[in-house]
N, C-alpha and C. Protein backbone atom coordinates (compact mmCIF):
# COMPACT_ATOMS: atom_id res chain seq x y z
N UNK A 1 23.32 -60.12 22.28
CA UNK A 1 24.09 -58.93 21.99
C UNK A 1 23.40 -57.73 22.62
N UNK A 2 24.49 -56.83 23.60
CA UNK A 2 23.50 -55.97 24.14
C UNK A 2 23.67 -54.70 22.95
N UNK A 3 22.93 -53.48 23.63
CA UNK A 3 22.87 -52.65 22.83
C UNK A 3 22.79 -51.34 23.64
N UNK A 4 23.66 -51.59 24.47
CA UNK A 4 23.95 -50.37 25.67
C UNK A 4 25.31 -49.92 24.93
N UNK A 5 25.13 -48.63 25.33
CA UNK A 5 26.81 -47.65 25.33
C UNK A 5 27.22 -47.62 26.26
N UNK A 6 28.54 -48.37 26.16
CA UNK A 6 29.44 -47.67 27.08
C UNK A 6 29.91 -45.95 26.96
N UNK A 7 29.41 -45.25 28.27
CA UNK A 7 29.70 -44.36 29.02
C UNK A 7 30.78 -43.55 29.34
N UNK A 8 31.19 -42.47 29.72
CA UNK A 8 32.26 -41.95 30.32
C UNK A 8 31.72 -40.88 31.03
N UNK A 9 32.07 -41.34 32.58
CA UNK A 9 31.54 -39.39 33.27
C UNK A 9 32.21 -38.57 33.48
N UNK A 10 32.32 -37.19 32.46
CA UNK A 10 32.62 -36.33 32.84
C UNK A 10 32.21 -34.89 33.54
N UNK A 11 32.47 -33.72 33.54
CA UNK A 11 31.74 -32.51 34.14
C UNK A 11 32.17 -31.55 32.72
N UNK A 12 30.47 -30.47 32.87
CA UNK A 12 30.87 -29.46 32.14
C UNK A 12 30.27 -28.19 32.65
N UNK A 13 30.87 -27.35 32.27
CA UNK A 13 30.78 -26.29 33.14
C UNK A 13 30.41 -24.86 31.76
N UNK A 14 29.31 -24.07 32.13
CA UNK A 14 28.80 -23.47 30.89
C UNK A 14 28.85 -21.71 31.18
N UNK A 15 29.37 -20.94 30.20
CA UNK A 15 29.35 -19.46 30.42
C UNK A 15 29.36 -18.81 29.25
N UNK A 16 28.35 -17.79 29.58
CA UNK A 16 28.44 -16.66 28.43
C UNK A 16 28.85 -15.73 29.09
N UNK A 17 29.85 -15.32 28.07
CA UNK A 17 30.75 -14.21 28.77
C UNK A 17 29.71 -12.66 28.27
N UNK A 18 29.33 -11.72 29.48
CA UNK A 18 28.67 -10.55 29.15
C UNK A 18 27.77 -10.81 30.45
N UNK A 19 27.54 -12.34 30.70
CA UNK A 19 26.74 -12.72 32.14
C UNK A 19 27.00 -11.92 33.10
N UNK A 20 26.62 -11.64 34.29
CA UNK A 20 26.72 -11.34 35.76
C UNK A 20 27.38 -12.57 36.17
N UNK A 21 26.92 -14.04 36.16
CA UNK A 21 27.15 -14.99 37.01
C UNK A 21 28.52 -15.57 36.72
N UNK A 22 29.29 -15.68 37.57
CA UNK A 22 30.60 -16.19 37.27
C UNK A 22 30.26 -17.94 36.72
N UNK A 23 31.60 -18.34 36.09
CA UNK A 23 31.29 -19.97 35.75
C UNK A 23 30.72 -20.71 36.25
N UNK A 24 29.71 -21.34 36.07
CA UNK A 24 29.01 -22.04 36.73
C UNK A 24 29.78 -23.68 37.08
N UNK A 25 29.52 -23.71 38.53
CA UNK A 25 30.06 -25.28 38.70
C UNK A 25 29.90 -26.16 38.40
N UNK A 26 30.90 -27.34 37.78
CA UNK A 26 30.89 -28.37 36.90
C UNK A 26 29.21 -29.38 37.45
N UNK A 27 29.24 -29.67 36.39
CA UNK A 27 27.27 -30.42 36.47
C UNK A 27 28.35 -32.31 35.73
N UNK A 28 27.89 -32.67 36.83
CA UNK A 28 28.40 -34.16 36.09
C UNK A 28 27.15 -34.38 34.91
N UNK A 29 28.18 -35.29 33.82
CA UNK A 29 27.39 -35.17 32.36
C UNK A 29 27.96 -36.90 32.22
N UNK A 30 27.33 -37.60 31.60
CA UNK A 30 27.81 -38.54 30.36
C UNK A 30 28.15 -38.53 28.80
N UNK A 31 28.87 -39.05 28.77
CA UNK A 31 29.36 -39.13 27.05
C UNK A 31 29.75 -40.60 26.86
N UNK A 32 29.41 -40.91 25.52
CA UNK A 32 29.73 -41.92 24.98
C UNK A 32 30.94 -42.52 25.20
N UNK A 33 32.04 -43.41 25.02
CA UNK A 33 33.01 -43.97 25.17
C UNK A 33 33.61 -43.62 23.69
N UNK A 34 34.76 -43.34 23.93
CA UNK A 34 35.53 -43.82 22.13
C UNK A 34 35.71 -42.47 21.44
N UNK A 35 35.31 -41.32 22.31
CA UNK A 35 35.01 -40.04 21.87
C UNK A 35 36.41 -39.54 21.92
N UNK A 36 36.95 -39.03 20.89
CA UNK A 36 38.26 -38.43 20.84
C UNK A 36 39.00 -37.33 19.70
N UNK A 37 38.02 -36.54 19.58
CA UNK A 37 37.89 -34.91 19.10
C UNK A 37 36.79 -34.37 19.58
N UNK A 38 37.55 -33.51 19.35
CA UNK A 38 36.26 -32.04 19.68
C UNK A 38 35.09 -32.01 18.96
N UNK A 39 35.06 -32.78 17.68
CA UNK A 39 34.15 -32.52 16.97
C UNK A 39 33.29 -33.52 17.30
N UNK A 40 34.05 -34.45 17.67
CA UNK A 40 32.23 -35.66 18.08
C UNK A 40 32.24 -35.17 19.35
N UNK A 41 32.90 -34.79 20.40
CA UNK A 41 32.71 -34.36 21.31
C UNK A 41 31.18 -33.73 21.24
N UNK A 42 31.63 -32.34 20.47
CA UNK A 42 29.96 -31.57 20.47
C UNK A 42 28.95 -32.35 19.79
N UNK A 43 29.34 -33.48 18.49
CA UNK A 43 28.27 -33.85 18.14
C UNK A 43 27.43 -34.90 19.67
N UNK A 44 28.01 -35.37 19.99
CA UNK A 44 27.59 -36.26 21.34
C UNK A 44 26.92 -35.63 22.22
N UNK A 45 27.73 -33.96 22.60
CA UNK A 45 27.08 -33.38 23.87
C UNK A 45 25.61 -32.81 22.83
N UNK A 46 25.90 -32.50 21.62
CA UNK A 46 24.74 -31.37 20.86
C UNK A 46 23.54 -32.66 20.78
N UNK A 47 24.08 -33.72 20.27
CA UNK A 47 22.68 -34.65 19.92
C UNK A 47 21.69 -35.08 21.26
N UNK A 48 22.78 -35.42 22.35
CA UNK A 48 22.05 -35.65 23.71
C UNK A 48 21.20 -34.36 24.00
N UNK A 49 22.15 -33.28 24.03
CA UNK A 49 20.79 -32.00 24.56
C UNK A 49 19.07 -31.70 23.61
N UNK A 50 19.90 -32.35 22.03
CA UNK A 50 18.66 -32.34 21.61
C UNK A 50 17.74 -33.27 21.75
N UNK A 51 18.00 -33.91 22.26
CA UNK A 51 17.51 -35.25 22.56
C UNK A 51 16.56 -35.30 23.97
N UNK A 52 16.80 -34.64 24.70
CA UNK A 52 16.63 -34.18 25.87
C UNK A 52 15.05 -32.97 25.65
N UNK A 53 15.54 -32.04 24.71
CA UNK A 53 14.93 -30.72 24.94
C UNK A 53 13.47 -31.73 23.83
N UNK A 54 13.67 -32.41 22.72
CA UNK A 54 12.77 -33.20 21.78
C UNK A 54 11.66 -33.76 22.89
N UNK A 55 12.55 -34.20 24.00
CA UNK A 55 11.50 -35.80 24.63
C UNK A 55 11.14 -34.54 25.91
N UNK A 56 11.19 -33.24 25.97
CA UNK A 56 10.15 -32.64 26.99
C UNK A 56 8.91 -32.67 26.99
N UNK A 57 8.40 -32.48 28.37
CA UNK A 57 6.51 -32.39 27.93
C UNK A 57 6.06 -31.34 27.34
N UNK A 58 5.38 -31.09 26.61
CA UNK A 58 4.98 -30.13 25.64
C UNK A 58 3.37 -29.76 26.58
N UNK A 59 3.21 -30.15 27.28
CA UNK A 59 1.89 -29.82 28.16
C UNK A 59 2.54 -28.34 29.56
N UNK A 60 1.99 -27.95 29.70
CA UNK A 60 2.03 -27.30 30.81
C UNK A 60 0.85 -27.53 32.31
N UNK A 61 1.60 -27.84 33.14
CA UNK A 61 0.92 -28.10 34.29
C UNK A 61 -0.62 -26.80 34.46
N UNK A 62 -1.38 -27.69 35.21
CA UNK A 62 -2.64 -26.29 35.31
C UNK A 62 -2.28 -25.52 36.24
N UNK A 63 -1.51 -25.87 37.42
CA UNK A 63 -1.48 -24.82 38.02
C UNK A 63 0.52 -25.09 38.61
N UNK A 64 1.25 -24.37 37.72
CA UNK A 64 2.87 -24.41 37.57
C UNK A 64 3.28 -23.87 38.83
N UNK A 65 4.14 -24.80 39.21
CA UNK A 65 4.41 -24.34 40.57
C UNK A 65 6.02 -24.97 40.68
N UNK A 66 7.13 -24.73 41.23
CA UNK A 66 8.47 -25.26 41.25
C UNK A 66 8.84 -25.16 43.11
N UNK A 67 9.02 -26.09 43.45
CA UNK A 67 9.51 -26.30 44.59
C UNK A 67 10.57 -25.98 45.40
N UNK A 68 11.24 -25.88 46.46
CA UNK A 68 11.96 -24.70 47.00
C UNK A 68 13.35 -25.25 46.05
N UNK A 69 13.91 -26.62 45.98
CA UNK A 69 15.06 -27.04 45.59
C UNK A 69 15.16 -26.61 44.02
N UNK A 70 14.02 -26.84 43.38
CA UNK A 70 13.94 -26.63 41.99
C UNK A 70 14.43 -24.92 42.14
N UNK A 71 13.79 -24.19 42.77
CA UNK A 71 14.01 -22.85 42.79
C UNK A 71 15.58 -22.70 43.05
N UNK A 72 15.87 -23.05 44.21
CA UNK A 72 17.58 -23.07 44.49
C UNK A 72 18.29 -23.34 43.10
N UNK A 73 18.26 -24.63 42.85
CA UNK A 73 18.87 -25.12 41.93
C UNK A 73 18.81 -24.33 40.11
N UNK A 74 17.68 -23.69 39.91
CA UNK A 74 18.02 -22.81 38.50
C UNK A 74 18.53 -21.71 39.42
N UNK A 75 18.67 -21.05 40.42
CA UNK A 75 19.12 -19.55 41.15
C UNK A 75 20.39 -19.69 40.75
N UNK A 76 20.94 -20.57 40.65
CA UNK A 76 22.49 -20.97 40.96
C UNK A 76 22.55 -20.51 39.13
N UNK A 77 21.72 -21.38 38.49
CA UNK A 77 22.23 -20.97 36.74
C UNK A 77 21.87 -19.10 36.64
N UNK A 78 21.42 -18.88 37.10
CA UNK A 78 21.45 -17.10 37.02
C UNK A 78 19.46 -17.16 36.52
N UNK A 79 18.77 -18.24 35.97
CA UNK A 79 17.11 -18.33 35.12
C UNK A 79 16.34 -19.00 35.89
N UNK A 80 15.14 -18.49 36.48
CA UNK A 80 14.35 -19.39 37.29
C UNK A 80 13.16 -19.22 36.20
N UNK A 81 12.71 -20.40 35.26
CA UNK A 81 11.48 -20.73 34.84
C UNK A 81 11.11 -21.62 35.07
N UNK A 82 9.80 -21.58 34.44
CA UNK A 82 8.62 -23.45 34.86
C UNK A 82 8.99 -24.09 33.93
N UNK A 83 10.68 -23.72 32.69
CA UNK A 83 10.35 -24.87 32.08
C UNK A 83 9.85 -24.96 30.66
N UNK A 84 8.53 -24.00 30.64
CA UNK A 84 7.69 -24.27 29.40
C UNK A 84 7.76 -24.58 28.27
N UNK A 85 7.74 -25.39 27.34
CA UNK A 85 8.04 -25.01 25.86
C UNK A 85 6.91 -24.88 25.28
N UNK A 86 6.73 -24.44 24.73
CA UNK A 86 5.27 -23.22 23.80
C UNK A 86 5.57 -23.39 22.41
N UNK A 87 6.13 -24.40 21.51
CA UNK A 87 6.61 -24.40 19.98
C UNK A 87 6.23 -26.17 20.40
N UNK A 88 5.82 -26.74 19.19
CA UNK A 88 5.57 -28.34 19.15
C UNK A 88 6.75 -28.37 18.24
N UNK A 89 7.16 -27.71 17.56
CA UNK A 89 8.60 -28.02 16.52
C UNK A 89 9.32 -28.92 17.46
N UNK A 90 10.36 -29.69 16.51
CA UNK A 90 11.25 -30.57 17.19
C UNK A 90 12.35 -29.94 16.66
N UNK A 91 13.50 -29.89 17.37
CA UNK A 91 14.66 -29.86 16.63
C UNK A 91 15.30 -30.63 15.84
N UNK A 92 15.75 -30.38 14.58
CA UNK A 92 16.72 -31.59 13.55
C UNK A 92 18.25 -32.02 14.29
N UNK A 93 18.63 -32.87 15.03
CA UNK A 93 19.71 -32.73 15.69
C UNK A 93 21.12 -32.59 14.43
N UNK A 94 20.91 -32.94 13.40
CA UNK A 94 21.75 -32.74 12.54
C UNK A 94 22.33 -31.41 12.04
N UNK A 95 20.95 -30.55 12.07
CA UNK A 95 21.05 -29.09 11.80
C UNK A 95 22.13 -28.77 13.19
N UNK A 96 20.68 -28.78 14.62
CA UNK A 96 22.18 -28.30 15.66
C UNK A 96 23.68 -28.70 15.48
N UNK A 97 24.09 -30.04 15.33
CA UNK A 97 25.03 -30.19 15.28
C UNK A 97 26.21 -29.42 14.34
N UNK A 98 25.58 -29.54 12.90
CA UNK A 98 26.15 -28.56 12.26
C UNK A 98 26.38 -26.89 13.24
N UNK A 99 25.53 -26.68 13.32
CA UNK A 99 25.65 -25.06 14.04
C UNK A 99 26.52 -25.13 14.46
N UNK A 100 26.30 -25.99 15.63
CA UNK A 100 27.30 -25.88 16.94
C UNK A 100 28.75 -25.67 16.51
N UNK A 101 29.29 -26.73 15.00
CA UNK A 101 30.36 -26.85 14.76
C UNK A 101 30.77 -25.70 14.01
N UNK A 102 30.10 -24.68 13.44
CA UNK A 102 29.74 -23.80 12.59
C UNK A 102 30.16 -22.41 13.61
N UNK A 103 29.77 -22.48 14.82
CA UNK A 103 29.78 -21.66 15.87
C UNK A 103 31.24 -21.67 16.40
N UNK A 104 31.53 -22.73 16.09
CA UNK A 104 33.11 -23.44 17.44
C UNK A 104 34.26 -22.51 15.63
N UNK A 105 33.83 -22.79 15.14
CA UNK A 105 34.48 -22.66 13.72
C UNK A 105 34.71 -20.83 13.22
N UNK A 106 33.32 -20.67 13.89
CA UNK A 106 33.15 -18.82 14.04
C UNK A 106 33.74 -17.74 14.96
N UNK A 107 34.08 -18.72 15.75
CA UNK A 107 35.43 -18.76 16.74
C UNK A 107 33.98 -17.61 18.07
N UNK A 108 32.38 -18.35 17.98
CA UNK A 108 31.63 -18.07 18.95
C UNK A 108 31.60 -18.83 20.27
N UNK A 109 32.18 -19.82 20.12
CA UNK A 109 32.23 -20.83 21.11
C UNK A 109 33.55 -21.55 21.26
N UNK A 110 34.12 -21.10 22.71
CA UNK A 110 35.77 -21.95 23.03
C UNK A 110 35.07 -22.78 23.60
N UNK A 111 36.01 -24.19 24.09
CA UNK A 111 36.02 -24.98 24.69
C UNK A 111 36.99 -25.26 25.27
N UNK A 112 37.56 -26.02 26.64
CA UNK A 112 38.16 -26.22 27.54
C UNK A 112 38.12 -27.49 28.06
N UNK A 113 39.21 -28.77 27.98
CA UNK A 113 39.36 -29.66 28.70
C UNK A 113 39.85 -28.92 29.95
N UNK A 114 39.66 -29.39 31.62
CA UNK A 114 40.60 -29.13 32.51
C UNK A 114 41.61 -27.69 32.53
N UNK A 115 41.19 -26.50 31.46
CA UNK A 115 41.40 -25.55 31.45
C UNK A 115 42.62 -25.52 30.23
N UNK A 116 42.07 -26.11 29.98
CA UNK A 116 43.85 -26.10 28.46
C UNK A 116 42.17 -26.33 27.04
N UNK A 117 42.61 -24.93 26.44
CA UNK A 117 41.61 -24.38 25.40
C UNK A 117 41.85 -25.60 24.36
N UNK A 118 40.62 -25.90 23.35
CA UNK A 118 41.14 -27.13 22.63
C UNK A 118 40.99 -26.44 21.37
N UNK A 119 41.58 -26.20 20.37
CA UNK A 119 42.02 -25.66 19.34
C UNK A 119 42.02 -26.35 18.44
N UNK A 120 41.82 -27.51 17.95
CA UNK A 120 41.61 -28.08 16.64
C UNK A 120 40.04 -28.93 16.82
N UNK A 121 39.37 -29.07 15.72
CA UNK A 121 38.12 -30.01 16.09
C UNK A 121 37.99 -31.35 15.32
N UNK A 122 39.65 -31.52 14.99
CA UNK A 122 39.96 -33.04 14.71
C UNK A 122 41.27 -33.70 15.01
N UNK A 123 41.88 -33.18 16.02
CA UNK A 123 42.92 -33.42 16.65
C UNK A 123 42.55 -34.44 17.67
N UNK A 124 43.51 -35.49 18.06
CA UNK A 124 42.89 -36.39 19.14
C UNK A 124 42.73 -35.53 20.57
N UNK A 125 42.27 -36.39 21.41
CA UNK A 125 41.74 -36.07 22.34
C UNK A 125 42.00 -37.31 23.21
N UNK A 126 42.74 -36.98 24.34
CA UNK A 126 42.70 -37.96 25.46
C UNK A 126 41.70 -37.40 26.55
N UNK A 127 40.42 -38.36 26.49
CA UNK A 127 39.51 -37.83 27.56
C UNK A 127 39.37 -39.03 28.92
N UNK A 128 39.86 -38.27 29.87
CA UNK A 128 39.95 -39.51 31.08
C UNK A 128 38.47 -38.95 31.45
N UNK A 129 38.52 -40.23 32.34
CA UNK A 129 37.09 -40.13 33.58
C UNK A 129 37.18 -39.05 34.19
N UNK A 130 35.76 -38.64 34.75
CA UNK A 130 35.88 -36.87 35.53
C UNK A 130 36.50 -35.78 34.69
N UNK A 131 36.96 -35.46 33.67
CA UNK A 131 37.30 -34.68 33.19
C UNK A 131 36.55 -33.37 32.95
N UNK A 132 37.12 -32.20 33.00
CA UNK A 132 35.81 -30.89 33.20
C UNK A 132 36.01 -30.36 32.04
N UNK A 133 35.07 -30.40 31.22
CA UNK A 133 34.55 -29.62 29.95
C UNK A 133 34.43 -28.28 30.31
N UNK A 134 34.86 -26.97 29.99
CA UNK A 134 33.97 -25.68 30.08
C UNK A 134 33.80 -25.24 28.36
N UNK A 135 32.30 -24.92 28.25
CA UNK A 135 32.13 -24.44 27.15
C UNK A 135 31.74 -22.62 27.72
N UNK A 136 32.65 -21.78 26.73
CA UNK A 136 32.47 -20.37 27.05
C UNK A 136 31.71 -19.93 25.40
N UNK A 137 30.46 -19.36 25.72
CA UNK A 137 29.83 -18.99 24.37
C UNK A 137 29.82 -17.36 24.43
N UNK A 138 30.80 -16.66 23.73
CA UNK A 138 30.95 -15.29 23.15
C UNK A 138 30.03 -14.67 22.47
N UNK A 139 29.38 -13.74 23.37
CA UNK A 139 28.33 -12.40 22.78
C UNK A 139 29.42 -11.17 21.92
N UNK A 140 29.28 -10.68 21.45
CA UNK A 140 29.77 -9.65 20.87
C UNK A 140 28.24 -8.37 21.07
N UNK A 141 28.84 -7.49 21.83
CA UNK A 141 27.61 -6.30 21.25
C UNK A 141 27.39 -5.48 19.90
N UNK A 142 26.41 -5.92 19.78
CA UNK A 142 25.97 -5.29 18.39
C UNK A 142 24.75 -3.92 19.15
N UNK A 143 25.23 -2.79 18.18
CA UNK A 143 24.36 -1.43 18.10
C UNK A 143 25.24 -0.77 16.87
N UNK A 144 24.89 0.96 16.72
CA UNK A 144 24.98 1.83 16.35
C UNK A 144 26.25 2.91 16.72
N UNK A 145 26.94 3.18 15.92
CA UNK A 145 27.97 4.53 16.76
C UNK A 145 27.44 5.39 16.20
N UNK A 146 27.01 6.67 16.92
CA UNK A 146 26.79 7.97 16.25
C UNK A 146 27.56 9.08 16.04
C-alpha cells in the first residue's frame, strides 16, 4: 500500500493590493487531489506553506551571498532577502489555518479561480489541472484624521 498523494498542478498568483508591483505571474503550485472548496483549498495551500517555512534552515550562512538568478527571481516578487529566519518558533499549522479562514471570512483576503471571485468557503469547487488561483490580500490604511 503506497502512501503517496495524488497531486493536482495548478498556478497561483499573489497580491497585496497598496503594492507598487502589479500581479505577480502565476508560480506553478501542487495541491492535493479531491480538493473541492475553498476551505480545504486554503487549508492545503496554508498547511503546505507552513510546512515549508517549519522545515527552513534556521542557520545562516557565514558569509550570505544570493546569486545573479536568485537575485532576478525575488526582483520579480517586488523583496530581495537572504532568506533569514531569526525566531526558532515553529508555526502551529492549525492556528494558520484557522487565520487564514478567519481572514477569507474578514472579507481580508479574496480569492480567484481563473478570475471568477469564489464566494462561499463550502460550496463545491470544480478544480481542473492548470487552473490559476489568485489570492488578493487587502491592506486597509490605518492612521489618525485631525
Amino acid at each position: 500500500m503506497s502512501d503517496e498523494v495524488s497531486v493536482m498542478d495548478i498556478y497561483v498568483r499573489i497580491k497585496a493590493i497598496g503594492k507598487r508591483k502589479d500581479i505577480l505571474a502565476p508560480t506553478p503550485y501542487e495541491i492535493p487531489e479531491g480538493i473541492c472548496s475553498l476551505r480545504q483549498l486554503l487549508t492545503a495551500v496554508v498547511q503546505k506553506e507552513v510546512a515549508q517555512y517549519n522545515n527552513k534552515e534556521r542557520e545562516a550562512q557565514l558569509i550570505p551571498f544570493l546569486t545573479q538568478q536568485e537575485l532576478e527571481d525575488q526582483a520579480v516578487t517586488g523583496k530581495v532577502s537572504f532568506g533569514t529566519i531569526y525566531s526558532d518558533k515553529k508555526v502551529d499549522p492549525n492556528k494558520a489555518v484557522a487565520n487564514a479562514i478567519q481572514c477569507w471570512e474578514d472579507g481580508l483576503v479574496r480569492v480567484f479561480i481563473n478570475d471568477e471571485e469564489l464566494t462561499s468557503l463550502d460550496a463545491l469547487l470544480a478544480i481542473e489541472e492548470q487552473a490559476v488561483f489568485t489570492f488578493i490580500r487587502l491592506t486597509f490604511l490605518a492612521g489618525s484624521v485631525w
